[in-house]
Protein backbone atom coordinates (compact mmCIF):
# COMPACT_ATOMS: atom_id res chain seq x y z
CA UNK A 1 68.00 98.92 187.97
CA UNK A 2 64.73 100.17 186.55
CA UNK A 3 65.52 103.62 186.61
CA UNK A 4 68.67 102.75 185.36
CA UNK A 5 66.93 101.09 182.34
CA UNK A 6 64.26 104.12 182.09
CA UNK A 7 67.48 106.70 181.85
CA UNK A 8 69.12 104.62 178.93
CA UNK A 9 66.94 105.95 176.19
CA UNK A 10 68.03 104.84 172.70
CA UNK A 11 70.17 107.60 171.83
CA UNK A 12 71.40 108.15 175.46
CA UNK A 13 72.61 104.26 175.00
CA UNK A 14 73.53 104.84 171.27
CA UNK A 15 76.02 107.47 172.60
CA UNK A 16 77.51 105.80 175.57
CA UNK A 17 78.53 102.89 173.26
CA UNK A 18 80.39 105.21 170.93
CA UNK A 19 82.12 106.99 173.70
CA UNK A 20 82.98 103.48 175.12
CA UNK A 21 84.42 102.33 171.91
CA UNK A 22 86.32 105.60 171.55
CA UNK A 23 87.79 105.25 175.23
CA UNK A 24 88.65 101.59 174.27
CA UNK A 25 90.51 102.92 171.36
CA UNK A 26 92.51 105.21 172.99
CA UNK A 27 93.65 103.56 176.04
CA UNK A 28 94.34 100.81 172.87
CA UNK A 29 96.82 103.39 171.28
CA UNK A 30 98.79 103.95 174.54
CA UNK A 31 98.81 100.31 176.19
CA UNK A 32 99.17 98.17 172.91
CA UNK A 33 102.91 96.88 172.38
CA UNK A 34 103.85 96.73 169.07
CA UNK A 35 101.50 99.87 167.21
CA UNK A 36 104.02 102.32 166.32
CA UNK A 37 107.10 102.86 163.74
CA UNK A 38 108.48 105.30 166.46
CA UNK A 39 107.46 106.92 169.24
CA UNK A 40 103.56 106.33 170.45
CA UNK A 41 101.25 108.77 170.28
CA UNK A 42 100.04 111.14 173.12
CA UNK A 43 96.80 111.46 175.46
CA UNK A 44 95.27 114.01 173.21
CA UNK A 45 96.38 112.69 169.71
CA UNK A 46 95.64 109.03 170.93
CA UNK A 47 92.01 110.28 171.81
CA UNK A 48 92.00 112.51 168.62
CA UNK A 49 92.92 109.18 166.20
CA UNK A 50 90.28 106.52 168.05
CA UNK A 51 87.43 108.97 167.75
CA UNK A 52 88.39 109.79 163.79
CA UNK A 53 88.31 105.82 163.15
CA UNK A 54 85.24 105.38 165.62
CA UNK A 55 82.97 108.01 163.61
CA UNK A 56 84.68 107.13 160.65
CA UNK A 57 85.69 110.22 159.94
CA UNK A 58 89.49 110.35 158.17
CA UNK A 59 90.85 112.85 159.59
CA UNK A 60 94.57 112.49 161.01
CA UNK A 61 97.51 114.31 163.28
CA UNK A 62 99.80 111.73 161.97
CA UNK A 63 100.36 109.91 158.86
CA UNK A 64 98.66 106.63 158.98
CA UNK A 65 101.14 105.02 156.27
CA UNK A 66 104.50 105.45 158.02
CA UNK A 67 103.55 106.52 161.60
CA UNK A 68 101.89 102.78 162.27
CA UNK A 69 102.86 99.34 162.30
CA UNK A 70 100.76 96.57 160.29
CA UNK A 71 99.49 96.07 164.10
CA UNK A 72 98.50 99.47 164.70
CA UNK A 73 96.96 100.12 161.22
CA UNK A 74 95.17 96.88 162.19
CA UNK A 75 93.61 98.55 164.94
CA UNK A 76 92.99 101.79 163.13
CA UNK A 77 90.74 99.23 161.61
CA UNK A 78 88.92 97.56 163.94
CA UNK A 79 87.66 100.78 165.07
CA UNK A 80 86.71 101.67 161.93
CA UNK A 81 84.74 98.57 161.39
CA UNK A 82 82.91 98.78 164.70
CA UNK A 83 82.08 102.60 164.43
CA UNK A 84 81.24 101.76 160.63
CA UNK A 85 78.47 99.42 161.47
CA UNK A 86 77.30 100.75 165.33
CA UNK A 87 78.04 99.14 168.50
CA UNK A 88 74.31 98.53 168.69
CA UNK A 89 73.88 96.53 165.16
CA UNK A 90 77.20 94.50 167.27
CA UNK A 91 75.38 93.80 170.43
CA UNK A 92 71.80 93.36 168.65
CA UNK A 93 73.51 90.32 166.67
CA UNK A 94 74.79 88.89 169.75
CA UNK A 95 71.21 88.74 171.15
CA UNK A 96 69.51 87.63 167.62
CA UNK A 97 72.44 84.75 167.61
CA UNK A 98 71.21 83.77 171.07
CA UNK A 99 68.01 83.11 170.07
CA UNK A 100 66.56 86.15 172.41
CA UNK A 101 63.99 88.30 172.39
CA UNK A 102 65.35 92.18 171.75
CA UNK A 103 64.92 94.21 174.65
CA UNK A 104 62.82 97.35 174.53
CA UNK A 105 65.70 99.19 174.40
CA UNK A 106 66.74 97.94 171.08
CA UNK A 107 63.10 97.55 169.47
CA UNK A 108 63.23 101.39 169.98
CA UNK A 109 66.44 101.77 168.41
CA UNK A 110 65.36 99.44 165.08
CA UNK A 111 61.87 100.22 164.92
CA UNK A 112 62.28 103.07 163.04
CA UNK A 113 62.70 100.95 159.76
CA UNK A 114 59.20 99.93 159.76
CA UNK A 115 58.11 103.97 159.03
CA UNK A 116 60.10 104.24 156.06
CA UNK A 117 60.19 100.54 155.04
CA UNK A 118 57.10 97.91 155.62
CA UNK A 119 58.39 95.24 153.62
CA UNK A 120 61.58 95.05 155.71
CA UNK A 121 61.50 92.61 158.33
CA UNK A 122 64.02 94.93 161.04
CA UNK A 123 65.17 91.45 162.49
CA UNK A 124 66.38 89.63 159.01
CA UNK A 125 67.81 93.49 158.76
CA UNK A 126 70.47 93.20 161.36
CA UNK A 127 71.48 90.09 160.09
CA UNK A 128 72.09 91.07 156.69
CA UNK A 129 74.15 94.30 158.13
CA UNK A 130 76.96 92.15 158.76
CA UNK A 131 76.69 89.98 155.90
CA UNK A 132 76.48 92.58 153.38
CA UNK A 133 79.16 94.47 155.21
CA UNK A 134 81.90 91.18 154.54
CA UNK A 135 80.22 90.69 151.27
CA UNK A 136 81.10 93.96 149.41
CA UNK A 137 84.27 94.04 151.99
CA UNK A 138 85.45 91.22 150.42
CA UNK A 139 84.74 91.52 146.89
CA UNK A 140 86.19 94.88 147.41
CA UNK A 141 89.71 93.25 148.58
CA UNK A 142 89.23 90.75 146.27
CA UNK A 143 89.50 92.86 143.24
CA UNK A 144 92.01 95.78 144.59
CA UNK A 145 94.29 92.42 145.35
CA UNK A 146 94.11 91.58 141.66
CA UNK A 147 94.77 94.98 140.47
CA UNK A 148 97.74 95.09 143.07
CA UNK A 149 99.74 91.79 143.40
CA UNK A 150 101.89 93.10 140.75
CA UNK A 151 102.80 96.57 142.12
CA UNK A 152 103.46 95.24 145.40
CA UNK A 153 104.61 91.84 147.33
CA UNK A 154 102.11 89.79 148.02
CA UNK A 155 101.38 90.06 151.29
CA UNK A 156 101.30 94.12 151.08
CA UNK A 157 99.21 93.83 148.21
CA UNK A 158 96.95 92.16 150.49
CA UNK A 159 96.85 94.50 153.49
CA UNK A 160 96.59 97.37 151.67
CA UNK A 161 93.31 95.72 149.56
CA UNK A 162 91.77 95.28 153.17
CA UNK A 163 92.45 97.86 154.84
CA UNK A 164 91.34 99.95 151.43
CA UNK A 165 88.09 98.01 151.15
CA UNK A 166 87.16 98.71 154.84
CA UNK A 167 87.92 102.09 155.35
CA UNK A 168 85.79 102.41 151.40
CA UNK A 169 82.59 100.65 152.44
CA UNK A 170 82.85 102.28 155.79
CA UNK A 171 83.46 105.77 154.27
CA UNK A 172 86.39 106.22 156.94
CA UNK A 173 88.87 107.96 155.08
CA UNK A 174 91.91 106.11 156.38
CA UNK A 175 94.58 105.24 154.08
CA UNK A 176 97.79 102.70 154.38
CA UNK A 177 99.61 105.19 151.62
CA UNK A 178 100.72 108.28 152.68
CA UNK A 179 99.27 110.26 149.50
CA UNK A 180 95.70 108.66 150.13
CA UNK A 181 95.12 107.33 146.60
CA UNK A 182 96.93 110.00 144.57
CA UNK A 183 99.46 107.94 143.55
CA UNK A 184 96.30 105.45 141.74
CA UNK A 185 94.96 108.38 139.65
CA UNK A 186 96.29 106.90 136.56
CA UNK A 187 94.48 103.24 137.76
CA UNK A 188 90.29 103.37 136.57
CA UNK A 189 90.40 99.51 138.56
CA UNK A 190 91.65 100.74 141.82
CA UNK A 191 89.44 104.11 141.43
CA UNK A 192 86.35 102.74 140.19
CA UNK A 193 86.36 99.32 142.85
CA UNK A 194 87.17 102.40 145.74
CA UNK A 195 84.44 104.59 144.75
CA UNK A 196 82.00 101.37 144.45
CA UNK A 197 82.41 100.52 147.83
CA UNK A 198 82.34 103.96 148.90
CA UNK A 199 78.60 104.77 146.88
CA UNK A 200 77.42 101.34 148.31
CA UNK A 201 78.36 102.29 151.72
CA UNK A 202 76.72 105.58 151.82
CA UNK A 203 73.65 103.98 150.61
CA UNK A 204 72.49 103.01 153.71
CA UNK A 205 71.75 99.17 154.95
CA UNK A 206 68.25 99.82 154.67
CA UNK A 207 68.19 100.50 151.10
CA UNK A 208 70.19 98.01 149.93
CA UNK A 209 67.83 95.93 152.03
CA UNK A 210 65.07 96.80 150.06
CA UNK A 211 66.99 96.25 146.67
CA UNK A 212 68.05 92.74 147.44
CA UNK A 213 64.27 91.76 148.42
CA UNK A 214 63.10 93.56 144.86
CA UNK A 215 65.65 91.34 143.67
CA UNK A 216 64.79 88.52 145.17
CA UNK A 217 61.43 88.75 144.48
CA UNK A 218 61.76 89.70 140.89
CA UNK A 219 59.56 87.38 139.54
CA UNK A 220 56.96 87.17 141.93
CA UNK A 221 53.33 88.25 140.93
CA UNK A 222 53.75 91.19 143.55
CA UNK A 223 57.19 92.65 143.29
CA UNK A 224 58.39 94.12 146.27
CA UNK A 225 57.77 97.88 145.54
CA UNK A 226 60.65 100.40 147.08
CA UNK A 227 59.37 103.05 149.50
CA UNK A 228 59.92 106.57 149.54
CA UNK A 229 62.85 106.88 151.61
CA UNK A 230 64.72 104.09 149.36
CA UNK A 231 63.17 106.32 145.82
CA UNK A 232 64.52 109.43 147.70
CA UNK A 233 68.11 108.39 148.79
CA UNK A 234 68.48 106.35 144.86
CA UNK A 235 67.37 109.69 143.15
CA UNK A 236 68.79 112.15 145.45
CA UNK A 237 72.50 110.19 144.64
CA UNK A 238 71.96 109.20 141.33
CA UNK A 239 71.56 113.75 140.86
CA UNK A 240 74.59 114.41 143.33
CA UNK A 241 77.20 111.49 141.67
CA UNK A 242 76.23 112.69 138.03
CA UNK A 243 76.02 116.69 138.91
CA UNK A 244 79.70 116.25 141.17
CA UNK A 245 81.37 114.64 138.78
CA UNK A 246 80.36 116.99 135.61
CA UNK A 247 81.47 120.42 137.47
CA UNK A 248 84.49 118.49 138.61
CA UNK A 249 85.06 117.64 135.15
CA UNK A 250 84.31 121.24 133.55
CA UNK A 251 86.29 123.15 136.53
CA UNK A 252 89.31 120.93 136.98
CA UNK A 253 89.81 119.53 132.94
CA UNK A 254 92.58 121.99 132.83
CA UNK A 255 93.77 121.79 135.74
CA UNK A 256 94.12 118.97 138.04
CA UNK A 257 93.10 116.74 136.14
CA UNK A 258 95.07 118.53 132.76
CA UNK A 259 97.98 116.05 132.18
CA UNK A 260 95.44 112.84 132.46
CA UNK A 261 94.06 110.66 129.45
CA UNK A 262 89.90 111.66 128.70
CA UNK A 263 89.52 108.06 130.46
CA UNK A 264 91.53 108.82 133.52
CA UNK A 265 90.20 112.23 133.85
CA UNK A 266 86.34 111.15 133.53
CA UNK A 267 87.20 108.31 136.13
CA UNK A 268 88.96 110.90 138.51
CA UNK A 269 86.24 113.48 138.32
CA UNK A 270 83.59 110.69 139.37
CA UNK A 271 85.70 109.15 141.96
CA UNK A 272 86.31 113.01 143.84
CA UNK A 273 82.26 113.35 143.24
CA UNK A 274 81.68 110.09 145.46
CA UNK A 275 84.65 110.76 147.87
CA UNK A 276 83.67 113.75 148.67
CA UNK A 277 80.32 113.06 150.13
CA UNK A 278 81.67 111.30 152.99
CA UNK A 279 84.46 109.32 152.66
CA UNK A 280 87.67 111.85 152.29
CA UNK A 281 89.80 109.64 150.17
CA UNK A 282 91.24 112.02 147.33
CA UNK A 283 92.54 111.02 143.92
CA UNK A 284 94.07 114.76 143.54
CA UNK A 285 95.56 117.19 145.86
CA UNK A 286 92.47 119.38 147.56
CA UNK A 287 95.53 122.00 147.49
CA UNK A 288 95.84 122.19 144.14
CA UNK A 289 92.35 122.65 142.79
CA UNK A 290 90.34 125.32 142.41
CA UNK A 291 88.66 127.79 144.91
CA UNK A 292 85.30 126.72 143.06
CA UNK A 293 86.17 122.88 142.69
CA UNK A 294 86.54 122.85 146.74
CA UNK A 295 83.35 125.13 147.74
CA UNK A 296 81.61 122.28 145.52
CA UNK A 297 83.30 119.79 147.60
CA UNK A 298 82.07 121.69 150.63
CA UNK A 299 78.43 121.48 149.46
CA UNK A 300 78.61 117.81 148.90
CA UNK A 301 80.20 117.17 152.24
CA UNK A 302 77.67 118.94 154.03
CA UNK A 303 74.68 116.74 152.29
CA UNK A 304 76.88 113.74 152.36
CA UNK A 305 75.26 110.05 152.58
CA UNK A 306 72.25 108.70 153.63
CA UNK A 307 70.23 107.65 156.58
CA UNK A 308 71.19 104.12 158.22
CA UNK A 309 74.53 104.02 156.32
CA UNK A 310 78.24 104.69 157.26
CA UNK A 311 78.25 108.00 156.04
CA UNK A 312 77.77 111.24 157.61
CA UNK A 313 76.45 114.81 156.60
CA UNK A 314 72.91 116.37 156.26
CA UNK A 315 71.76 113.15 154.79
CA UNK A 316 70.29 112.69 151.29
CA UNK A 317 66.74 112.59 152.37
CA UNK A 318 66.65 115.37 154.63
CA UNK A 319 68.58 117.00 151.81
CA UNK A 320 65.48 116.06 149.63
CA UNK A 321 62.59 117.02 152.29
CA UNK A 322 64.07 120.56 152.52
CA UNK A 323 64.54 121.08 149.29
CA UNK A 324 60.61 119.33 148.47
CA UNK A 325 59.27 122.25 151.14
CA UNK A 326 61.00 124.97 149.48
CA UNK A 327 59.41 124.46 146.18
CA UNK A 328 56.43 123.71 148.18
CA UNK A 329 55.89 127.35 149.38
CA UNK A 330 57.41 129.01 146.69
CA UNK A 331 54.19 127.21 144.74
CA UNK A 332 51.98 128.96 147.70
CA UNK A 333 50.82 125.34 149.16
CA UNK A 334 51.19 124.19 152.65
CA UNK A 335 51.54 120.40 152.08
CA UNK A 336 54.77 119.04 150.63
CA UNK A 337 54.12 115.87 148.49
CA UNK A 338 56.64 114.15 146.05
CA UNK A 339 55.69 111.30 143.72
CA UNK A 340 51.48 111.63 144.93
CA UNK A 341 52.96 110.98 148.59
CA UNK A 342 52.24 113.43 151.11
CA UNK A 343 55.88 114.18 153.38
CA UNK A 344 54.50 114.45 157.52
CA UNK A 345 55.01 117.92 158.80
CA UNK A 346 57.07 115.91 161.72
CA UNK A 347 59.58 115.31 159.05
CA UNK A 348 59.76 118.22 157.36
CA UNK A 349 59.87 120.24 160.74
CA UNK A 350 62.87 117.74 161.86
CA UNK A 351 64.87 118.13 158.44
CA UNK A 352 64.80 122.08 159.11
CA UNK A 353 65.44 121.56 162.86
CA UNK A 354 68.69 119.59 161.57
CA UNK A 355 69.34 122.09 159.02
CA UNK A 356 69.81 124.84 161.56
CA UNK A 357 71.24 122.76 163.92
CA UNK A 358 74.21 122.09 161.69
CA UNK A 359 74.44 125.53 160.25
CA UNK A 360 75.18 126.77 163.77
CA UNK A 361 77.62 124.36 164.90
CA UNK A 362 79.92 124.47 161.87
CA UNK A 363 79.46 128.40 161.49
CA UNK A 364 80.98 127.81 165.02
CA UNK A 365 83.45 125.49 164.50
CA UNK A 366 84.77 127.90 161.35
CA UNK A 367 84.72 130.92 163.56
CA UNK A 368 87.11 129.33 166.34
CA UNK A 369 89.28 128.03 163.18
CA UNK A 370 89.78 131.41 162.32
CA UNK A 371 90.20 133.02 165.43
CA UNK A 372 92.62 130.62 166.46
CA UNK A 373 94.29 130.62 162.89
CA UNK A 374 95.18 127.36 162.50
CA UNK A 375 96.95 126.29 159.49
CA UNK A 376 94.69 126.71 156.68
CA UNK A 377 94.06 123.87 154.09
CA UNK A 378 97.56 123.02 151.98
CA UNK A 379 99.56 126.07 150.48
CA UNK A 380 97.42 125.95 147.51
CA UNK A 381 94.25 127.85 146.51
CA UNK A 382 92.33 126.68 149.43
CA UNK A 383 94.10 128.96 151.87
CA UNK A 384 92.26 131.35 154.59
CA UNK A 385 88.87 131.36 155.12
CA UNK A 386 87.86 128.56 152.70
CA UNK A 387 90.27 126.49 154.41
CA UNK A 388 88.70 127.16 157.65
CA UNK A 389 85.29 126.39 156.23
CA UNK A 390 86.60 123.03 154.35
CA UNK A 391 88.36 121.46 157.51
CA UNK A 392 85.49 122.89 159.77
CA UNK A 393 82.86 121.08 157.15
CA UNK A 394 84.82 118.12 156.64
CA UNK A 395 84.93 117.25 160.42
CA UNK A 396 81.24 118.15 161.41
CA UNK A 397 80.67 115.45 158.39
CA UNK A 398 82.91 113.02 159.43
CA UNK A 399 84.51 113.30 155.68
């Protein structure tokens, strides 16, 4: 038992409890009565499907709308929430609502937060995972509902404001209509509430953390001041959200987004700028847009969210550390500071280590792609290589 407990390092035990959920999953989409519209899905797609939803990632052999019951979108689901929030942040609460001391194991894993974030107290962190998580899930629902009672029955209307709110704050992808949200691109409510829950979600828990203590706090003689890593991930999205959505705007007015109002069109080109980060909802068809438009999308799906969030990619801050070094030694220093704070070497080393790391395995991934010629992405524009490099980019990003 001690070695046992020696050879489950956090990440060796963060990775076990992923591949356990995803297992669960997919002996859930071949055992389950009652999941499928026809016939169930294979070994390989079944295992394909769980680990999409488990790393929240979108991407589907089959169409989630029509292929599904209500049962097994519900399940689509549940994975999505537990991969969303970690299987750890799951089993931590359990402990917490024990009353227990975390074991070392788990100290390890939450620890962290007290590098980048003093004021946080790690423990009252959990906790607030899950209630900001049903907080913003809700509200979410709450408002899509409103907006779609009308269109639909009332009880559809209400599964499909779930099941949109979840797979939004958990930047999963997943969709209960079979054109993703094209057929809302004429609705600012749905697009705006979507692409709220999406930006909130890629946040990270420890940010918004941090904001609801300055909030909290407002008043107090000694504010709550944010730390680095909360400045970095606000700025570095605040740049990528504005900068997306303007060269969507400018390269797509004509096109995609030609035969829209100046409302609808301004909406759309912010809602593909915070989709395509992470979360791999679409307003327009990725076929249909520009090469340009979707080698932008590439580059913001390769930074994608930020740390401790549900979002994948690079990450905001190691997007911000590497680009803080550059200018660094193109100035001829040798000690990369932002805002009077020196950055450790540790983390600049680790942001290039990353860097290369994920160079090489998508270069990979969008060699086999095209060695294996698989279809390429749509019959539009986005055909051959860049096809290749957007489906390779948009898996290793779980977008």
């Amino acid at each position: 038992m001690s070695y046992l407990r020696r050879a489950l390092t956090p990440s060796r035990l963060l990775v076990l409890s992923f591949v356990g959920l995803i297992l669960m999953g997919t002996v859930g989409f071949m055992v389950l009565p009652g999941l499928y519209t026809g016939q169930p899905l294979g070994w390989l797609d079944a295992l394909f499907t769980s680990t999409s939803a488990v790393c929240v990632t979108g991407l589907a052999v089959v169409d989630t709308a029509t292929y599904f019951t209500t049962a097994g979108q519900a399940w689509i689901l549940f994975l999505v929430q537990l991969g969303g929030l970690g299987i750890l942040t799951f089993t931590t609460l359990v402990i917490l609502a024990l009353g227990r001391r975390l074991s070392l194991q788990h100290e390890a894993v939450t620890a962290t937060t007290a590098e980048v974030a003093p004021d946080v107290d790690f423990r009252q962190l959990v906790r607030n995972i899950v209630r900001f998580t049903l907080a913003f899930e809700l509200l979410g629902a709450l408002v899509l509902f409103i907006a779609w009672v009308g269109r639909y029955p009332v009880a559809t209307a209400l599964w499909h404001a779930i099941f949109q709110s979840v797979s939004a704050f958990c930047n999963a992808g997943f969709s209960t209509f079979s054109d993703s949200l094209m057929g809302f691109a004429g609705s600012p409510v749905a697009l705006l509430t979507i692409g709220g829950l999406i930006a909130l979600g890629g946040l990270g828990f420890l940010t918004l953390e941090e904001l609801h203590l300055r909030w909290r706090h407002r008043g107090a003689p000694n504010p709550v001041r944010l730390s680095l890593h909360s400045r970095l991930v606000l700025g570095v999205t605040a740049v990528l959200v504005v900068g997306g959505m303007v060269l969507y705007a400018v390269l797509e007015w004509r096109n995609t987004l030609g035969g829209m109002t100046t409302m609808n069109k301004l909406v759309n080109a912010l809602f593909m700028s915070l989709t395509a980060r992470t979360a791999g909802f679409n307003s327009v068809s990725y076929g249909a847009t520009a090469d340009s438009t979707n080698f932008i999308t590439v580059l913001l799906m390769s930074i994608g969210g930020s740390p401790g969030s549900t979002a994948g990619g690079l990450k905001t801050t190691t997007f911000a550390v590497l680009v803080v070094a550059a200018l660094t030694r193109l100035r001829g220093r040798h000690n990369a500071s932002i805002w009077a704070r020196t950055l450790p070497e540790e983390s600049v080393q680790r942001a290039v280590g990353l860097f290369v790391v994920g160079f090489v395995v998508v270069t990979i991934g969008i060699l086999i792609l095209a060695v294996v010629q698989l279809p390429p992405l749509g019959s539009g524009s986005s055909s051959g290589f860049l096809g290749y490099m957007f489906e390779a980019v948009s898996a290793f990003n779980t977008v």
